[in-house]
PDB file of N, CA and C in Angstrom:
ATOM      1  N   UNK A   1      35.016  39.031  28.559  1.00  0.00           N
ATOM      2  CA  UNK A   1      34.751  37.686  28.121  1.00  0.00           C
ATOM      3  C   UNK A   1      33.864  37.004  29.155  1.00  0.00           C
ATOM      4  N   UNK A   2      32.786  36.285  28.204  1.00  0.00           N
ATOM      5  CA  UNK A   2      31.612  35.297  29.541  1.00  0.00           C
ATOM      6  C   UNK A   2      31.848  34.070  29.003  1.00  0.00           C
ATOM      7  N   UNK A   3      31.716  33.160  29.378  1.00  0.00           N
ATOM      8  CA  UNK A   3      31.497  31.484  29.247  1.00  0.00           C
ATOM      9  C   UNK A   3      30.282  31.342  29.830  1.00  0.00           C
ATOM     10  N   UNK A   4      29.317  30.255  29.382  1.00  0.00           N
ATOM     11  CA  UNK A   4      28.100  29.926  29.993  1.00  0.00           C
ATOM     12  C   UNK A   4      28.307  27.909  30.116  1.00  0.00           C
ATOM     13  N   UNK A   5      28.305  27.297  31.331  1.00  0.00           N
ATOM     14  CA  UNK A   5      28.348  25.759  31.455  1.00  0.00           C
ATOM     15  C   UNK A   5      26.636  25.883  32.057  1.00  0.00           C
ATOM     16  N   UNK A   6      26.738  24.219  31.566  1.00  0.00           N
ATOM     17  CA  UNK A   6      25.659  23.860  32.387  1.00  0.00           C
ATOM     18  C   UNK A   6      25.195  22.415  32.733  1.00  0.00           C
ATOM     19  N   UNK A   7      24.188  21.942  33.200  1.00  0.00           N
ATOM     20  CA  UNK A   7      24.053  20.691  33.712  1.00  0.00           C
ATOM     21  C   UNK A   7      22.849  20.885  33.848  1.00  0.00           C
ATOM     22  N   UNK A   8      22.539  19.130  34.198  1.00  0.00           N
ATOM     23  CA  UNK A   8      21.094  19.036  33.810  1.00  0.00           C
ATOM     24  C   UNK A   8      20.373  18.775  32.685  1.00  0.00           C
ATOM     25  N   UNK A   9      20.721  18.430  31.663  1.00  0.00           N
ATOM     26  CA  UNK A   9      20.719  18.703  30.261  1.00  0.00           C
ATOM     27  C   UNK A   9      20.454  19.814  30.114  1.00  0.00           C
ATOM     28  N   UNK A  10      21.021  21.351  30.599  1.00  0.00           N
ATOM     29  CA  UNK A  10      20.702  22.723  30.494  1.00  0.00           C
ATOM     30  C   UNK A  10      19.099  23.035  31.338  1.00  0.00           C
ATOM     31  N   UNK A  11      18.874  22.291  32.566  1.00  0.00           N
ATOM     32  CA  UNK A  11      17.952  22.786  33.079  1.00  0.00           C
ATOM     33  C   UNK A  11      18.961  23.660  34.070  1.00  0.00           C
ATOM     34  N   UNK A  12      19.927  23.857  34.329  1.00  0.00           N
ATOM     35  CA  UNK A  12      20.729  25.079  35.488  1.00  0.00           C
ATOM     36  C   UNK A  12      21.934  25.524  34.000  1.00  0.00           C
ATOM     37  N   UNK A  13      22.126  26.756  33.971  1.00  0.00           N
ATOM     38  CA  UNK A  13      23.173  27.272  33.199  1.00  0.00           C
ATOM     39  C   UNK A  13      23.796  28.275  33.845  1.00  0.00           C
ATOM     40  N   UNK A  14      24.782  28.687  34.263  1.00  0.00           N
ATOM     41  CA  UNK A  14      25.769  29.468  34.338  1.00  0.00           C
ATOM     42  C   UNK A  14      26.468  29.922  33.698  1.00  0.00           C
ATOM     43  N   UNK A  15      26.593  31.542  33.856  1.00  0.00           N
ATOM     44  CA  UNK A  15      27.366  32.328  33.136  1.00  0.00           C
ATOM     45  C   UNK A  15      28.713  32.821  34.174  1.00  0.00           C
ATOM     46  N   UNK A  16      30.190  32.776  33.437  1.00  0.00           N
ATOM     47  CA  UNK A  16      31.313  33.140  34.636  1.00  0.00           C
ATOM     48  C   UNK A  16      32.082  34.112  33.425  1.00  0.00           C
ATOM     49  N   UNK A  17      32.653  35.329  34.303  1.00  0.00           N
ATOM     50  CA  UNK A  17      33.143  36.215  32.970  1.00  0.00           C
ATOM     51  C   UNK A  17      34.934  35.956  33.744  1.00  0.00           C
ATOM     52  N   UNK A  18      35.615  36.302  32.830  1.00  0.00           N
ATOM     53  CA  UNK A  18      37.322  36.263  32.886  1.00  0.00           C
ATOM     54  C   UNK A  18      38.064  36.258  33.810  1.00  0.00           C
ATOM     55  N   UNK A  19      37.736  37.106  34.705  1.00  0.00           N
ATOM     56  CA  UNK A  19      37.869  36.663  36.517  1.00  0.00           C
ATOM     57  C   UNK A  19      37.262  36.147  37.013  1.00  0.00           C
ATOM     58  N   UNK A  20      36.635  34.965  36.672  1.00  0.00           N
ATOM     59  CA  UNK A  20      36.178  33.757  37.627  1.00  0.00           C
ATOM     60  C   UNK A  20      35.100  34.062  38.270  1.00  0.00           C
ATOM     61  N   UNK A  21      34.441  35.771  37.724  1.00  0.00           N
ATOM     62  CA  UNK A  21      33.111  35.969  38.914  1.00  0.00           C
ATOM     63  C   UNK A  21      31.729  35.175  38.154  1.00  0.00           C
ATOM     64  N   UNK A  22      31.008  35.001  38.873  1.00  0.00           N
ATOM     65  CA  UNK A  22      29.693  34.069  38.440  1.00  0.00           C
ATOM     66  C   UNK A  22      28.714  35.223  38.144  1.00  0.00           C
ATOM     67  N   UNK A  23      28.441  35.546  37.185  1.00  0.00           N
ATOM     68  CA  UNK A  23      27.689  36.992  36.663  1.00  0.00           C
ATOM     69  C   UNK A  23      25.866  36.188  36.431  1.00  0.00           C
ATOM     70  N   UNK A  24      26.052  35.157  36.631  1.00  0.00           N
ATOM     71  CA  UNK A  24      24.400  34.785  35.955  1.00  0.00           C
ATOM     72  C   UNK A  24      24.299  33.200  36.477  1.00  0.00           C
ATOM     73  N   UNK A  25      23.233  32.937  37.482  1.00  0.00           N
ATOM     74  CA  UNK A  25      22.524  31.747  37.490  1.00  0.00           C
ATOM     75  C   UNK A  25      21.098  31.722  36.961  1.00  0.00           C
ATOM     76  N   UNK A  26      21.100  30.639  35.945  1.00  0.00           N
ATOM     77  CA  UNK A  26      19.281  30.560  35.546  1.00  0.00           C
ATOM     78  C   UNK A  26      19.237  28.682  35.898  1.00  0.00           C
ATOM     79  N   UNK A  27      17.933  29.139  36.777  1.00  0.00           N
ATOM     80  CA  UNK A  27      17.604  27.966  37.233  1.00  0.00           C
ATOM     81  C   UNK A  27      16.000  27.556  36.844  1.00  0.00           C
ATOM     82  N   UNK A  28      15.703  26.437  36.016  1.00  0.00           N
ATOM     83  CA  UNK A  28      14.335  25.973  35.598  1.00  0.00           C
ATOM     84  C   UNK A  28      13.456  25.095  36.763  1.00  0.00           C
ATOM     85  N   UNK A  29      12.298  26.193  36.574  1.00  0.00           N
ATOM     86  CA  UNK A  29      11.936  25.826  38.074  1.00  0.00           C
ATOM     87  C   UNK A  29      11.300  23.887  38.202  1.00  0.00           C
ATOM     88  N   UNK A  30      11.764  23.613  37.134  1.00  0.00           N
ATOM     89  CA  UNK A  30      11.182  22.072  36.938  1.00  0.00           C
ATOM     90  C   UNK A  30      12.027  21.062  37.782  1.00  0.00           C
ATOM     91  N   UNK A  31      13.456  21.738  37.916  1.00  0.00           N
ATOM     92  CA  UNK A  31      14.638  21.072  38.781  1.00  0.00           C
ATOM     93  C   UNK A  31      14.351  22.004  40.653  1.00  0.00           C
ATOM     94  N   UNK A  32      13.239  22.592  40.515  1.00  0.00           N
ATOM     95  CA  UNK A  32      13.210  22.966  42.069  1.00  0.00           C
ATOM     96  C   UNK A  32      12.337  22.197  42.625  1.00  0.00           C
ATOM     97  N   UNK A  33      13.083  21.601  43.677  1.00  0.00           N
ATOM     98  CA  UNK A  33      12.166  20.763  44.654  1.00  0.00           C
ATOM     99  C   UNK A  33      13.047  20.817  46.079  1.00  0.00           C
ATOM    100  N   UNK A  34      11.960  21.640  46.409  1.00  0.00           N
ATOM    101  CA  UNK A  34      12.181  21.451  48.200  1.00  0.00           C
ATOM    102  C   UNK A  34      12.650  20.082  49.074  1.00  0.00           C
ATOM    103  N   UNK A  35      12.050  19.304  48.671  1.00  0.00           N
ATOM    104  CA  UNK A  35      12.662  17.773  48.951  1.00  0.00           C
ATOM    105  C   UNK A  35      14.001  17.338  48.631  1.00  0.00           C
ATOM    106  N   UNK A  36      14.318  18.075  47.703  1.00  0.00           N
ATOM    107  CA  UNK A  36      15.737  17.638  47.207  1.00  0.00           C
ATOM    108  C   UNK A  36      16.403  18.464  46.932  1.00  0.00           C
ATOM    109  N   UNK A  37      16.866  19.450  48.141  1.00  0.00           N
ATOM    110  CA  UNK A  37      17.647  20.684  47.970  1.00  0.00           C
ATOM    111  C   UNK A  37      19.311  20.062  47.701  1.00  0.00           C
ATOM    112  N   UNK A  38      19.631  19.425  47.797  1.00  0.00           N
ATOM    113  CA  UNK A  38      20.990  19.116  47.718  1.00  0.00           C
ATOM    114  C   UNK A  38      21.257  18.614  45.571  1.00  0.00           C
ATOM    115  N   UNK A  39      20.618  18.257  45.227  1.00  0.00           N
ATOM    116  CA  UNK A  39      20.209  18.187  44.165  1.00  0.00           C
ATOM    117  C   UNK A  39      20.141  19.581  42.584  1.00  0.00           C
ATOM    118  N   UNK A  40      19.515  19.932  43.435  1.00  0.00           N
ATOM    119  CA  UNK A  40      20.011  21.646  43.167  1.00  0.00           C
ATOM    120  C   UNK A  40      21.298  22.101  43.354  1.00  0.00           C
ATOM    121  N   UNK A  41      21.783  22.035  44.885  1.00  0.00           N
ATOM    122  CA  UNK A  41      22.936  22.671  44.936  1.00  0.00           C
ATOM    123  C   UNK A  41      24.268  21.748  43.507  1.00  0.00           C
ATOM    124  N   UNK A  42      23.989  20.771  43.598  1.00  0.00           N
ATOM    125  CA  UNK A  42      25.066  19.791  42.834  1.00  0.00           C
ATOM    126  C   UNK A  42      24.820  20.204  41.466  1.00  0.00           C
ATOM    127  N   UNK A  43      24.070  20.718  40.916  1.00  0.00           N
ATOM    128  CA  UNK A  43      23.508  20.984  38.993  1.00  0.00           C
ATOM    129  C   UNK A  43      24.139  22.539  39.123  1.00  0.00           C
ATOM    130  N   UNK A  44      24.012  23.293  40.317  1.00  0.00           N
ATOM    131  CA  UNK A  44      24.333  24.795  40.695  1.00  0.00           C
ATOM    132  C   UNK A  44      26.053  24.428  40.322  1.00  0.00           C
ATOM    133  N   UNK A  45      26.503  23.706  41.115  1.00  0.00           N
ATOM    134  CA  UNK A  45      28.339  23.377  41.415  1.00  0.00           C
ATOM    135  C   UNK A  45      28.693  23.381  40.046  1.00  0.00           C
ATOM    136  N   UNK A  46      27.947  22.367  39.218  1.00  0.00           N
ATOM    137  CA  UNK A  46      28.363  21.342  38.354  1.00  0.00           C
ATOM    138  C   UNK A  46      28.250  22.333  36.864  1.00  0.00           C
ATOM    139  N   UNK A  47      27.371  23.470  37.246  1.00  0.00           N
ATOM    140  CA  UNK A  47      26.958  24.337  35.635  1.00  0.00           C
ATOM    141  C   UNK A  47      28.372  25.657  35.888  1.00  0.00           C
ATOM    142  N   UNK A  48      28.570  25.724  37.252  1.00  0.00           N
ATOM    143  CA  UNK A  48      29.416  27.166  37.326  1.00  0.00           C
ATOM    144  C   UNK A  48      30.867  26.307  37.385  1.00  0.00           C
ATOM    145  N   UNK A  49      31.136  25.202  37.423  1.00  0.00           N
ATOM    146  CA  UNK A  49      32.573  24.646  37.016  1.00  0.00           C
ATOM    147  C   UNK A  49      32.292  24.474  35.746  1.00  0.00           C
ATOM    148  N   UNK A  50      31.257  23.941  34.840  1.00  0.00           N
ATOM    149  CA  UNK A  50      31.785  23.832  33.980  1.00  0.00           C
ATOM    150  C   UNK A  50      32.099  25.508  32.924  1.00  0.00           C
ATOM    151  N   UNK A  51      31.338  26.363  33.445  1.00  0.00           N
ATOM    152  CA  UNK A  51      31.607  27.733  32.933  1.00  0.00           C
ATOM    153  C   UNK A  51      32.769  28.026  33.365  1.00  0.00           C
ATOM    154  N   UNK A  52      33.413  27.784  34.410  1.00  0.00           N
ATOM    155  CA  UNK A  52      34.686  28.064  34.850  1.00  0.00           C
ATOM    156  C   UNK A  52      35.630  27.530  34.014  1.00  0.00           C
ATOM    157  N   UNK A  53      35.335  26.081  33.665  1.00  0.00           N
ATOM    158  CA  UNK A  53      36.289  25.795  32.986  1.00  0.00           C
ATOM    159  C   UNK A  53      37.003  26.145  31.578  1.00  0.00           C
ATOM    160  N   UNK A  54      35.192  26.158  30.922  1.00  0.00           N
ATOM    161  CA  UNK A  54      35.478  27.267  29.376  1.00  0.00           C
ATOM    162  C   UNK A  54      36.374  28.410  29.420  1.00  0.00           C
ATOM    163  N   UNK A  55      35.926  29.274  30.542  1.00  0.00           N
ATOM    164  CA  UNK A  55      36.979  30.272  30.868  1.00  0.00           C
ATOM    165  C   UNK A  55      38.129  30.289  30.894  1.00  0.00           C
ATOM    166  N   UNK A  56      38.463  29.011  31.280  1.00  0.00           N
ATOM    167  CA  UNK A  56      39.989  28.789  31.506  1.00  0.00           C
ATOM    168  C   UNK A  56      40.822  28.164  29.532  1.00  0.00           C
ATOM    169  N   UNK A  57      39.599  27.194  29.127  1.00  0.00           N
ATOM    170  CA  UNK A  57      40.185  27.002  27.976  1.00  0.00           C
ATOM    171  C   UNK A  57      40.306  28.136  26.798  1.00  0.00           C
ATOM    172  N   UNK A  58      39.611  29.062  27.206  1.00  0.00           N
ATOM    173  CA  UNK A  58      39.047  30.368  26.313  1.00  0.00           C
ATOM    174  C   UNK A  58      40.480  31.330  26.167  1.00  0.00           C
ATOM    175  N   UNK A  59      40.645  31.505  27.608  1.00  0.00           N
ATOM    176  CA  UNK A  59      41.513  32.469  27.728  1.00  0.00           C
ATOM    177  C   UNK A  59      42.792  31.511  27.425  1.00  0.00           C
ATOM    178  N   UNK A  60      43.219  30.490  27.486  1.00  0.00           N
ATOM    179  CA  UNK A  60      44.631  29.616  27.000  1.00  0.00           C
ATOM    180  C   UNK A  60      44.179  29.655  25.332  1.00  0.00           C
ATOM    181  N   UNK A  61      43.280  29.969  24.595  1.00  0.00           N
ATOM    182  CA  UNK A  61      43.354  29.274  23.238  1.00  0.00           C
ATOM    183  C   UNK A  61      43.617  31.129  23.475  1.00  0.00           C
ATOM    184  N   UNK A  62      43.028  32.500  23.662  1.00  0.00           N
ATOM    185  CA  UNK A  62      43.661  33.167  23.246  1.00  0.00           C
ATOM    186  C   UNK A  62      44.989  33.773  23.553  1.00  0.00           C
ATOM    187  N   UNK A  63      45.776  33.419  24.730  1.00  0.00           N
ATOM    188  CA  UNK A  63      46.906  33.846  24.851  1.00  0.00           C
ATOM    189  C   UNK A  63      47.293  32.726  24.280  1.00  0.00           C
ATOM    190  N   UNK A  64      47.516  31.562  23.193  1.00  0.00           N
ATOM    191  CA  UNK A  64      48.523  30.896  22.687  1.00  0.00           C
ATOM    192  C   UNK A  64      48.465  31.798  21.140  1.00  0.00           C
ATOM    193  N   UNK A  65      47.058  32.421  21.062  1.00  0.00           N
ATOM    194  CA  UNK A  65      47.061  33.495  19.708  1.00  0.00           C
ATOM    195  C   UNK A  65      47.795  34.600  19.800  1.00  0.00           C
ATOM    196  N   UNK A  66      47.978  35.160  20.972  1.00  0.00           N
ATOM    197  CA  UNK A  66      48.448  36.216  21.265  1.00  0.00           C
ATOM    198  C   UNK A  66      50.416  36.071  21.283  1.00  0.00           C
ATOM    199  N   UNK A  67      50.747  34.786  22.083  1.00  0.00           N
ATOM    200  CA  UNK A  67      51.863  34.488  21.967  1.00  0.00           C
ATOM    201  C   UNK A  67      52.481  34.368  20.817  1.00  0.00           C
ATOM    202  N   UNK A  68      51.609  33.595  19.752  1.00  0.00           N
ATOM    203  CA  UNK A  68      52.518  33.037  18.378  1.00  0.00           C
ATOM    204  C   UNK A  68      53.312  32.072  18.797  1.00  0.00           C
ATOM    205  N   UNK A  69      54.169  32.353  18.242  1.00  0.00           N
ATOM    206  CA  UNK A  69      55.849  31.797  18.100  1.00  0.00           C
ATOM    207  C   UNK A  69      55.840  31.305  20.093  1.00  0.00           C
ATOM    208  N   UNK A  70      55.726  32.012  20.649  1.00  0.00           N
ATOM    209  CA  UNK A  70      56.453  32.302  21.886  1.00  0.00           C
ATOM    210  C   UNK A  70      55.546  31.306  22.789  1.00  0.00           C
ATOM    211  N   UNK A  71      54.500  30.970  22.345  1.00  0.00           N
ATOM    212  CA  UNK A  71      53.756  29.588  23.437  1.00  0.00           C
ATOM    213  C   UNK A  71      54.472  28.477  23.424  1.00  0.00           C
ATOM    214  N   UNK A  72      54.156  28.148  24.705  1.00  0.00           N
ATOM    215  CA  UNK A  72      54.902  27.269  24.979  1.00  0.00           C
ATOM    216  C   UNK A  72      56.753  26.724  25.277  1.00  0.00           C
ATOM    217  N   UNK A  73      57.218  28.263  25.600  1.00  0.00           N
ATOM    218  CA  UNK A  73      57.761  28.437  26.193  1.00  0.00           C
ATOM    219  C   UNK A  73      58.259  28.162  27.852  1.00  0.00           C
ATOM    220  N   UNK A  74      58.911  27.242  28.305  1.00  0.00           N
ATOM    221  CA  UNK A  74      59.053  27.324  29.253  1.00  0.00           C
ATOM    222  C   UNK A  74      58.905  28.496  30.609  1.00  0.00           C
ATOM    223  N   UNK A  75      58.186  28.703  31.013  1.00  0.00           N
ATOM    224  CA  UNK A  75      57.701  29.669  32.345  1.00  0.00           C
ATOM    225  C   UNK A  75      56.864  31.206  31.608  1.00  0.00           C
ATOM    226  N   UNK A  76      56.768  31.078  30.790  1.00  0.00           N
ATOM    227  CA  UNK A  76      55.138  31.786  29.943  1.00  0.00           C
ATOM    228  C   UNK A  76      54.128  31.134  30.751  1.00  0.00           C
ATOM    229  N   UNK A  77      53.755  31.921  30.945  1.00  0.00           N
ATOM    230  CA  UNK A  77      52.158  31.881  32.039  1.00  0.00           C
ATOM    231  C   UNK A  77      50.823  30.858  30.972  1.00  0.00           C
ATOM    232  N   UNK A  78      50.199  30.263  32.041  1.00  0.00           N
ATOM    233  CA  UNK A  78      49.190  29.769  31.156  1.00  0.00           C
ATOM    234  C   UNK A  78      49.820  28.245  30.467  1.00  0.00           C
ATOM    235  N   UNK A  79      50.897  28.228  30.403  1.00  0.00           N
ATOM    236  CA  UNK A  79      51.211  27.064  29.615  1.00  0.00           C
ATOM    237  C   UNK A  79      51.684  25.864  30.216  1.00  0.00           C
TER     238      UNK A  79
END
């Protein structure tokens, strides 16, 4: 499983697969400016959390499929 976030209005996108590794940065070179390297780094932060986060809602919508009946169970993981 990949999730892709992004920022910028999709000028930085990130791709993060199921263990949280960051498999893909695409960066539009229209947001590169040497002058404003910190700027970059913050659209970089801001596209791989939000891929992180899909990840996280991705994998809870399918283990509550996987659970059935049994989500939301007190001390079931994920919930």
């Amino acid at each position: 499983m990949t999730c892709e976030g992004a920022s910028g209005g999709g000028l930085v996108t990130a791709t993060v697969n199921g263990q949280f590794e960051v498999v893909r940065v695409r960066i539009d070179k229209s947001v590169v400016d040497p002058n404003d390297v910190g700027m970059l780094e913050d659209l970089v932060a801001a596209a791989i959390n939000a891929a992180a986060a899909k990840v996280r809602e991705t994998s809870k919508e399918k283990m509550a499929q996987v659970m059935g009946p049994m989500a939301g169970l007190p001390g079931m993981p994920g919930f």
